[in-house]
PDB file of N, CA and C in Angstrom:
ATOM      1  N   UNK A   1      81.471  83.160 109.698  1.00  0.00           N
ATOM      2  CA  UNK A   1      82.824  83.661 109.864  1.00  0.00           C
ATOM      3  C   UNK A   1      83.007  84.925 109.019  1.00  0.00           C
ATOM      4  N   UNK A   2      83.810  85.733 109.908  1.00  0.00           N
ATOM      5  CA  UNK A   2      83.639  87.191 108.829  1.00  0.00           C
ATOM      6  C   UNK A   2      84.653  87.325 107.646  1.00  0.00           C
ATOM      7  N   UNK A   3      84.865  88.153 106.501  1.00  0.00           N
ATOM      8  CA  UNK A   3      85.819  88.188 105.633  1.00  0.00           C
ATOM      9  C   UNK A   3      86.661  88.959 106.006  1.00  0.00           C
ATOM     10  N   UNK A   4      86.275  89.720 106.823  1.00  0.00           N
ATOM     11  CA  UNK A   4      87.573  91.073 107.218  1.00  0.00           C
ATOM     12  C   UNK A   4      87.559  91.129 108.354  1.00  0.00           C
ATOM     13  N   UNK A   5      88.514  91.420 109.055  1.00  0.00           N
ATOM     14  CA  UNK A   5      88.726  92.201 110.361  1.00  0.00           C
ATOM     15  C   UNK A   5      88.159  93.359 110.272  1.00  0.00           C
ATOM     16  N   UNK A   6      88.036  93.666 112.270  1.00  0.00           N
ATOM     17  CA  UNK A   6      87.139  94.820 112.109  1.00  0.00           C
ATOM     18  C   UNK A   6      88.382  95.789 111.888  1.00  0.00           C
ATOM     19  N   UNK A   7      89.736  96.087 112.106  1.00  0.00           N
ATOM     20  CA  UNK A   7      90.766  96.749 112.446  1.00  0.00           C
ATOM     21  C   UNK A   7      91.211  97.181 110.781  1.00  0.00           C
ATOM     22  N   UNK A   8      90.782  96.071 109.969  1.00  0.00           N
ATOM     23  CA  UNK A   8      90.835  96.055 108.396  1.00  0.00           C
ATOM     24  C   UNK A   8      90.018  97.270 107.763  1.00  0.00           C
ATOM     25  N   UNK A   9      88.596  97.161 108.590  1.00  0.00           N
ATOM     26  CA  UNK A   9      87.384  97.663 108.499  1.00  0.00           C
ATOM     27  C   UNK A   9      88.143  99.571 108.139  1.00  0.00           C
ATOM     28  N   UNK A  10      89.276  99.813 109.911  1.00  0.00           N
ATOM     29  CA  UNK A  10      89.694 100.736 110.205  1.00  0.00           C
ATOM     30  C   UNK A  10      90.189 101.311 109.414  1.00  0.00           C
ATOM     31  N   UNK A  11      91.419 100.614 108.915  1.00  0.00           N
ATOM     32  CA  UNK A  11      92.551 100.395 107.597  1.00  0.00           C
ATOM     33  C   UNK A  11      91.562 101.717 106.226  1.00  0.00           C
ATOM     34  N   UNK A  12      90.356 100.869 105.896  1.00  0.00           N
ATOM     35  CA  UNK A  12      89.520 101.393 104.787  1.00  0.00           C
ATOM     36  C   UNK A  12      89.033 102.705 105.503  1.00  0.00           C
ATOM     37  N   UNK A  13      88.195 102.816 106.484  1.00  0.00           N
ATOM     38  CA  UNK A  13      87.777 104.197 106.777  1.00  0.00           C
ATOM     39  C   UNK A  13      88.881 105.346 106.745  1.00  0.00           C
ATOM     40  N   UNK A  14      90.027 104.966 107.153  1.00  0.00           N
ATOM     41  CA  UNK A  14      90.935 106.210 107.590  1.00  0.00           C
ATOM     42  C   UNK A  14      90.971 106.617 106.116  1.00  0.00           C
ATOM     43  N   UNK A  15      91.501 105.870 105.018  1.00  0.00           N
ATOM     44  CA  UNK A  15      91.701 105.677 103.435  1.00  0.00           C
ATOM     45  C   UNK A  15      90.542 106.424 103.093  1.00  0.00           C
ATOM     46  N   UNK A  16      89.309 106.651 103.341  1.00  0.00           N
ATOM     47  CA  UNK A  16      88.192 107.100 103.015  1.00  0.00           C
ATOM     48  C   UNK A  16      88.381 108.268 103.624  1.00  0.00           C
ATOM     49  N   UNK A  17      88.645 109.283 104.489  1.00  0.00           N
ATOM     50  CA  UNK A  17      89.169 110.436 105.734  1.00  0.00           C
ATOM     51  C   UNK A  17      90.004 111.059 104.343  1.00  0.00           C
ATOM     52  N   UNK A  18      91.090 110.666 104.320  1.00  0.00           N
ATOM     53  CA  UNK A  18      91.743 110.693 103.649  1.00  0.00           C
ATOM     54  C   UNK A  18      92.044 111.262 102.735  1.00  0.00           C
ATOM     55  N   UNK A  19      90.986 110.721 101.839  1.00  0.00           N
ATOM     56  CA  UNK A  19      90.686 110.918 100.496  1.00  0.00           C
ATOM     57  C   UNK A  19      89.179 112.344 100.455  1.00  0.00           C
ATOM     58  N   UNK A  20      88.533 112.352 101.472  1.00  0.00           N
ATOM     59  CA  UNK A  20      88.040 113.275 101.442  1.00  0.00           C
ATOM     60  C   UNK A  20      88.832 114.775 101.924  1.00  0.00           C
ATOM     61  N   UNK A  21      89.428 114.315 103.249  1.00  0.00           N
ATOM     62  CA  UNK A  21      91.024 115.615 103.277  1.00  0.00           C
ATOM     63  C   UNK A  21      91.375 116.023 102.160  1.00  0.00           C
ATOM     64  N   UNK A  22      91.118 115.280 100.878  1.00  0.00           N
ATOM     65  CA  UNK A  22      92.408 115.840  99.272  1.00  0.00           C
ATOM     66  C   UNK A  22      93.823 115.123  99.776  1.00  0.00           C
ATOM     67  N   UNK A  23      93.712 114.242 100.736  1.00  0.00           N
ATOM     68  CA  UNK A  23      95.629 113.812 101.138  1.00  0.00           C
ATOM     69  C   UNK A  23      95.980 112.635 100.207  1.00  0.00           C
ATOM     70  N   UNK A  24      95.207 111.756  99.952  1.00  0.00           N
ATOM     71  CA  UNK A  24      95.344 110.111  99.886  1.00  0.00           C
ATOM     72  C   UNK A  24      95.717 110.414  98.016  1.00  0.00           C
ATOM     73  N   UNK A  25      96.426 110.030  97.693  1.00  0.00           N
ATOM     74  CA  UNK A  25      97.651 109.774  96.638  1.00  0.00           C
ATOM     75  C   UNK A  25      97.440 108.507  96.012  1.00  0.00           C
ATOM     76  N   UNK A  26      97.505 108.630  94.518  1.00  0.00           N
ATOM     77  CA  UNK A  26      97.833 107.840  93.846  1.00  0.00           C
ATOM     78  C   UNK A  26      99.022 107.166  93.130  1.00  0.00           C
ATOM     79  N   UNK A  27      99.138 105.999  92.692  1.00  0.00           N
ATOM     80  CA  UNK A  27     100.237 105.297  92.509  1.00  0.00           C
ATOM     81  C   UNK A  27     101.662 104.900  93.209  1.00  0.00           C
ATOM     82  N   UNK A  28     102.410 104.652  92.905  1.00  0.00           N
ATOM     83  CA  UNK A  28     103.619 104.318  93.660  1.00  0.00           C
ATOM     84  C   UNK A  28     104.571 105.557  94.019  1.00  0.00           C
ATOM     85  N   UNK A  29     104.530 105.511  95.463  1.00  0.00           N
ATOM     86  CA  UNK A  29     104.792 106.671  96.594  1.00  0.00           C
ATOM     87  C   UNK A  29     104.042 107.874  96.185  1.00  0.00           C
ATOM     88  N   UNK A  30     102.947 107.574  95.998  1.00  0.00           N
ATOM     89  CA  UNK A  30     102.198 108.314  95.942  1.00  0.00           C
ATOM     90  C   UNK A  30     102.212 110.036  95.212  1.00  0.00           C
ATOM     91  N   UNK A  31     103.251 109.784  93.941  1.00  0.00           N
ATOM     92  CA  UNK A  31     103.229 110.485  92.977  1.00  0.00           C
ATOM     93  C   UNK A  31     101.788 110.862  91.792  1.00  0.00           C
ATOM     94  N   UNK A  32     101.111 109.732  91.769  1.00  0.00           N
ATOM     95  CA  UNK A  32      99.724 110.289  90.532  1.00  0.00           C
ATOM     96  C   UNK A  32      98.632 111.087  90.596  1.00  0.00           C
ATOM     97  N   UNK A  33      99.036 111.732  91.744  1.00  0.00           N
ATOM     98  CA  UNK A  33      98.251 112.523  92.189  1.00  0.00           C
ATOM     99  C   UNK A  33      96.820 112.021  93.001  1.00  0.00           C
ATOM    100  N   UNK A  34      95.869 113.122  93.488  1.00  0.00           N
ATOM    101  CA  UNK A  34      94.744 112.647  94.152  1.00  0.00           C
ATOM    102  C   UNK A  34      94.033 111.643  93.890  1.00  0.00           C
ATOM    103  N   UNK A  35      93.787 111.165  94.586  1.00  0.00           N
ATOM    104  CA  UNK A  35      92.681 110.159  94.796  1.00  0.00           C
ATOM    105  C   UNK A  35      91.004 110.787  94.349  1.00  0.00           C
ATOM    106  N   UNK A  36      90.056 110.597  93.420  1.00  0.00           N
ATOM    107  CA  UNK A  36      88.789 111.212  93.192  1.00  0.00           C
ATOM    108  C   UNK A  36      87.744 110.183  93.617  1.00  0.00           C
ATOM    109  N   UNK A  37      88.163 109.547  93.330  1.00  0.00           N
ATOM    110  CA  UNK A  37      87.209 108.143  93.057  1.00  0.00           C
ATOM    111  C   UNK A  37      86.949 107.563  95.056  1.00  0.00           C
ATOM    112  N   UNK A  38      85.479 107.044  95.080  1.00  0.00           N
ATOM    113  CA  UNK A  38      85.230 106.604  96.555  1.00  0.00           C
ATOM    114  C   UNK A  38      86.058 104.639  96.219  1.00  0.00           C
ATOM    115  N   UNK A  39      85.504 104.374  95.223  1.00  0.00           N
ATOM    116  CA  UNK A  39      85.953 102.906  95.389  1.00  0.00           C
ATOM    117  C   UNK A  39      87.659 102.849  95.185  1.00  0.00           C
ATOM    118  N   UNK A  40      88.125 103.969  94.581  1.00  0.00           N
ATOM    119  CA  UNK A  40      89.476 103.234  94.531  1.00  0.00           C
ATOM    120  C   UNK A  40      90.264 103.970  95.957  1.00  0.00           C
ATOM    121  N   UNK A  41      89.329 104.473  96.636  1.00  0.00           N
ATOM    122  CA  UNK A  41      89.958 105.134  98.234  1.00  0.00           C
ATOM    123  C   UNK A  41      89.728 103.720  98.972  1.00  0.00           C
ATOM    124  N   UNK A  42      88.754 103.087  98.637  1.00  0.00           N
ATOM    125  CA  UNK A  42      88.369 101.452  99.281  1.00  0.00           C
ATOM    126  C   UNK A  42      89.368 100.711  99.312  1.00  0.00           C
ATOM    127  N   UNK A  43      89.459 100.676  97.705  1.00  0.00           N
ATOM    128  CA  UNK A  43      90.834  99.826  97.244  1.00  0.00           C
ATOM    129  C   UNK A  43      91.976  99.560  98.144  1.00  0.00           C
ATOM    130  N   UNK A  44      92.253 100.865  97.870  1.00  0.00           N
ATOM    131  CA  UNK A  44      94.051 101.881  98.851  1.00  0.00           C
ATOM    132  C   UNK A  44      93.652 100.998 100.279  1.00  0.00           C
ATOM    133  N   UNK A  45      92.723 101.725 100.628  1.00  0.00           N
ATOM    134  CA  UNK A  45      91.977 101.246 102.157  1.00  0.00           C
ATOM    135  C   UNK A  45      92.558  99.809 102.936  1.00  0.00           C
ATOM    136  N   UNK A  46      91.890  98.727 101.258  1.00  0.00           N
ATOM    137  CA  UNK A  46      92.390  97.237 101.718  1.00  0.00           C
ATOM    138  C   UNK A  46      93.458  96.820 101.414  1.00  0.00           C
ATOM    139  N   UNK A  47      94.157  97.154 100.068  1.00  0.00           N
ATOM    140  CA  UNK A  47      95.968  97.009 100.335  1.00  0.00           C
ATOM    141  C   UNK A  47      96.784  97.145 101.209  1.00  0.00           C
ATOM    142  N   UNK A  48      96.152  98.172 102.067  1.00  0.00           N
ATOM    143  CA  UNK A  48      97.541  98.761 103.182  1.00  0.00           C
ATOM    144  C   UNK A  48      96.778  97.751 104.252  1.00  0.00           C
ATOM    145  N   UNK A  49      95.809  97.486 104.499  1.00  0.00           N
ATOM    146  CA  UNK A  49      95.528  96.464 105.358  1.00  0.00           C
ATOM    147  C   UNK A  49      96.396  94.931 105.231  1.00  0.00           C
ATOM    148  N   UNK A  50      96.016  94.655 103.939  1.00  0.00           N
ATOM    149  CA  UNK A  50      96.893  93.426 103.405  1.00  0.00           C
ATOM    150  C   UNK A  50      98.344  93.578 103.438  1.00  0.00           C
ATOM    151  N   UNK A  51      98.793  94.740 103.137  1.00  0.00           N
ATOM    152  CA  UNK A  51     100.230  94.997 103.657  1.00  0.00           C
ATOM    153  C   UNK A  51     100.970  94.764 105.055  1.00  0.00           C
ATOM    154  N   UNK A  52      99.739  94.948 106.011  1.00  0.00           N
ATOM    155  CA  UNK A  52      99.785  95.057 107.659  1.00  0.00           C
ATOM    156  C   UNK A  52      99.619  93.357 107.725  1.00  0.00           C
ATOM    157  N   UNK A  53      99.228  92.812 107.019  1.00  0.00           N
ATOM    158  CA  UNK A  53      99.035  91.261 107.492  1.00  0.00           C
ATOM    159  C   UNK A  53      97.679  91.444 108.338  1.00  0.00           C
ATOM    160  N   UNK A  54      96.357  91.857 108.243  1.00  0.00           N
ATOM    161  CA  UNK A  54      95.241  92.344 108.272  1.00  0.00           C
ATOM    162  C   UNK A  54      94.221  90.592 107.773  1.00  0.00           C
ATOM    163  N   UNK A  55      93.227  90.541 108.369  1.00  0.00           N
ATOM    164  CA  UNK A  55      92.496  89.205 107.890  1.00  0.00           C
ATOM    165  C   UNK A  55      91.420  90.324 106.227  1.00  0.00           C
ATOM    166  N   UNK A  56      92.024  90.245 105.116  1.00  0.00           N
ATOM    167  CA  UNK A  56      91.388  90.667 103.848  1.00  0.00           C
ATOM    168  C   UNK A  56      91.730  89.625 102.987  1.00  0.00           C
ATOM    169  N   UNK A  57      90.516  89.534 102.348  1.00  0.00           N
ATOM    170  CA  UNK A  57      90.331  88.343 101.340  1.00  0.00           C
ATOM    171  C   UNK A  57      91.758  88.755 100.383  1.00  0.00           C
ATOM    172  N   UNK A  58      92.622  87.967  99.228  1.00  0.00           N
ATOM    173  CA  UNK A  58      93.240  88.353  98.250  1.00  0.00           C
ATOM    174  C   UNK A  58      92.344  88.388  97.293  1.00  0.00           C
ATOM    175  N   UNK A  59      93.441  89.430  96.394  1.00  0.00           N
ATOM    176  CA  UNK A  59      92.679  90.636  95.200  1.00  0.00           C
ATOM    177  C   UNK A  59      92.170  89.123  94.200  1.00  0.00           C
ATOM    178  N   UNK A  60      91.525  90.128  93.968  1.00  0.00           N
ATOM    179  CA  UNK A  60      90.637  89.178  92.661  1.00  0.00           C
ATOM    180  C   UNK A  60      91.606  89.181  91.087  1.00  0.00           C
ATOM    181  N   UNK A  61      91.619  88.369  90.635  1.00  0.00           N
ATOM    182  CA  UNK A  61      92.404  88.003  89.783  1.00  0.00           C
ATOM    183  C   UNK A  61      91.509  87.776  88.398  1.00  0.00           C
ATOM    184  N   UNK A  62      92.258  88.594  87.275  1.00  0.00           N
ATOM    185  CA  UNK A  62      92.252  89.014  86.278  1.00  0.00           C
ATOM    186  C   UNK A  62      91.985  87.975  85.354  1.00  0.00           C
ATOM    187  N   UNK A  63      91.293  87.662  84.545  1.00  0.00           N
ATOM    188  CA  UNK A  63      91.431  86.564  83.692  1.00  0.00           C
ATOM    189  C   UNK A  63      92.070  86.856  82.112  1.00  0.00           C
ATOM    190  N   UNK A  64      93.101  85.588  81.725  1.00  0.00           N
ATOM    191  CA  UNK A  64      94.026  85.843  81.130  1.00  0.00           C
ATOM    192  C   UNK A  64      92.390  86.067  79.400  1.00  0.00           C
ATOM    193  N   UNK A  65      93.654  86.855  78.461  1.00  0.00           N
ATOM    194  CA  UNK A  65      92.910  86.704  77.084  1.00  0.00           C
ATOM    195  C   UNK A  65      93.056  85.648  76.498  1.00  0.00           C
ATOM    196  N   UNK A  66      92.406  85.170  75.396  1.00  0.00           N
ATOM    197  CA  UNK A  66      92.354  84.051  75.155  1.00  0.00           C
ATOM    198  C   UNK A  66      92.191  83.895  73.253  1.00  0.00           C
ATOM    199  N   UNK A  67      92.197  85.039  72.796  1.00  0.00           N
ATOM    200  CA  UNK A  67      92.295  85.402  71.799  1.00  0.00           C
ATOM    201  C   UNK A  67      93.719  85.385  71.089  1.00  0.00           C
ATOM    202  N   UNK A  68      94.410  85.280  71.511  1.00  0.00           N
ATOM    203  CA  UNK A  68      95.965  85.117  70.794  1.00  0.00           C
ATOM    204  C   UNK A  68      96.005  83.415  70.476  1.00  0.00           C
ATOM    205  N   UNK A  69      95.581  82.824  71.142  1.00  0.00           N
ATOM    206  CA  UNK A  69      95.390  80.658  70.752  1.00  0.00           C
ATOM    207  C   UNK A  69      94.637  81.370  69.848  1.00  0.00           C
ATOM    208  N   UNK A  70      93.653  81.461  70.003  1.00  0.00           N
ATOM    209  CA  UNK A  70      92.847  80.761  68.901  1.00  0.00           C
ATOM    210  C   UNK A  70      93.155  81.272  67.466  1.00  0.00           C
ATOM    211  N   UNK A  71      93.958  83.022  67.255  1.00  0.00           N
ATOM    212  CA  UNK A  71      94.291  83.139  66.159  1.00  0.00           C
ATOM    213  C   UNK A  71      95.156  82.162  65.654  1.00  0.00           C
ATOM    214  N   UNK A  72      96.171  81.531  66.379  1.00  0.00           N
ATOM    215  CA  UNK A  72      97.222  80.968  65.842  1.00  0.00           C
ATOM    216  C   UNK A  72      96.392  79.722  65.253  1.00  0.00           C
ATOM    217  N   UNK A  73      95.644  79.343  66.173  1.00  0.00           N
ATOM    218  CA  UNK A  73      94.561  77.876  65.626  1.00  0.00           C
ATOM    219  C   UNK A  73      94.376  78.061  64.192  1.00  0.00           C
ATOM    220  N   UNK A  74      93.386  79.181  64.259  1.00  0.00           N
ATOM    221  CA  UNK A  74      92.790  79.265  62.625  1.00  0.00           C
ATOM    222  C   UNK A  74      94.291  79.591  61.500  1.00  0.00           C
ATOM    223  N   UNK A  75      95.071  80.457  62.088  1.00  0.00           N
ATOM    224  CA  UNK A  75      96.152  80.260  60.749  1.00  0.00           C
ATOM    225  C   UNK A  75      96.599  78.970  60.305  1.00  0.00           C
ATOM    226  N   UNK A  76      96.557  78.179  61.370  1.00  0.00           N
ATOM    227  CA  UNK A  76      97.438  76.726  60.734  1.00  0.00           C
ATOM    228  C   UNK A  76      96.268  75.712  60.384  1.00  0.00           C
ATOM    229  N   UNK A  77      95.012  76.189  60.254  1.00  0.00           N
ATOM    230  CA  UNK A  77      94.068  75.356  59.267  1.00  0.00           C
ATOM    231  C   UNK A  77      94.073  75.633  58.377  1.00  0.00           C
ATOM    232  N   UNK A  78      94.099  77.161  57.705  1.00  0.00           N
ATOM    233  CA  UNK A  78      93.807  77.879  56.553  1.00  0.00           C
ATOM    234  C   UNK A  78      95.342  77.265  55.511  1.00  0.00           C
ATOM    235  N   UNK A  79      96.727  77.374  56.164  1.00  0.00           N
ATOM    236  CA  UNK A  79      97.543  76.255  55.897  1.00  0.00           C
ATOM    237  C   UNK A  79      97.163  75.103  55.190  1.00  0.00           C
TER     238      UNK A  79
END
């Protein structure tokens, strides 16, 4: 079974067009200026697909830090 649509597939190439034109924009409404980068033209590519309701996997998710517990741990032993 595939992960993407082929129409998804589309979504990313045009995003890739795009970004080689100098058109494809960064950040929200597209104020941060150009796009340089090939993977984050990918990126753009599969959001607006996922926006369309497009068959794309959801974004990969960040894993939280984990360093703020454990300081608090060690202060209240040293206690």
């Amino acid at each position: 079974m595939a992960r993407y649509s082929k129409s998804s597939g589309k979504d990313v190439e045009s995003a890739v067009k795009r970004r080689n034109e100098g058109k494809l924009k960064r950040g929200k409404g597209g104020k941060g200026g150009t796009v340089k980068s090939r993977k984050q033209a990918i990126a753009i590519g599969l959001s607006e697909a996922r926006a369309k309701g497009k068959k794309v996997p959801a974004k990969r998710k960040t894993a939280k830090k984990k360093t703020a517990k454990k300081k608090t741990a060690s202060r209240k032993k040293k206690q």
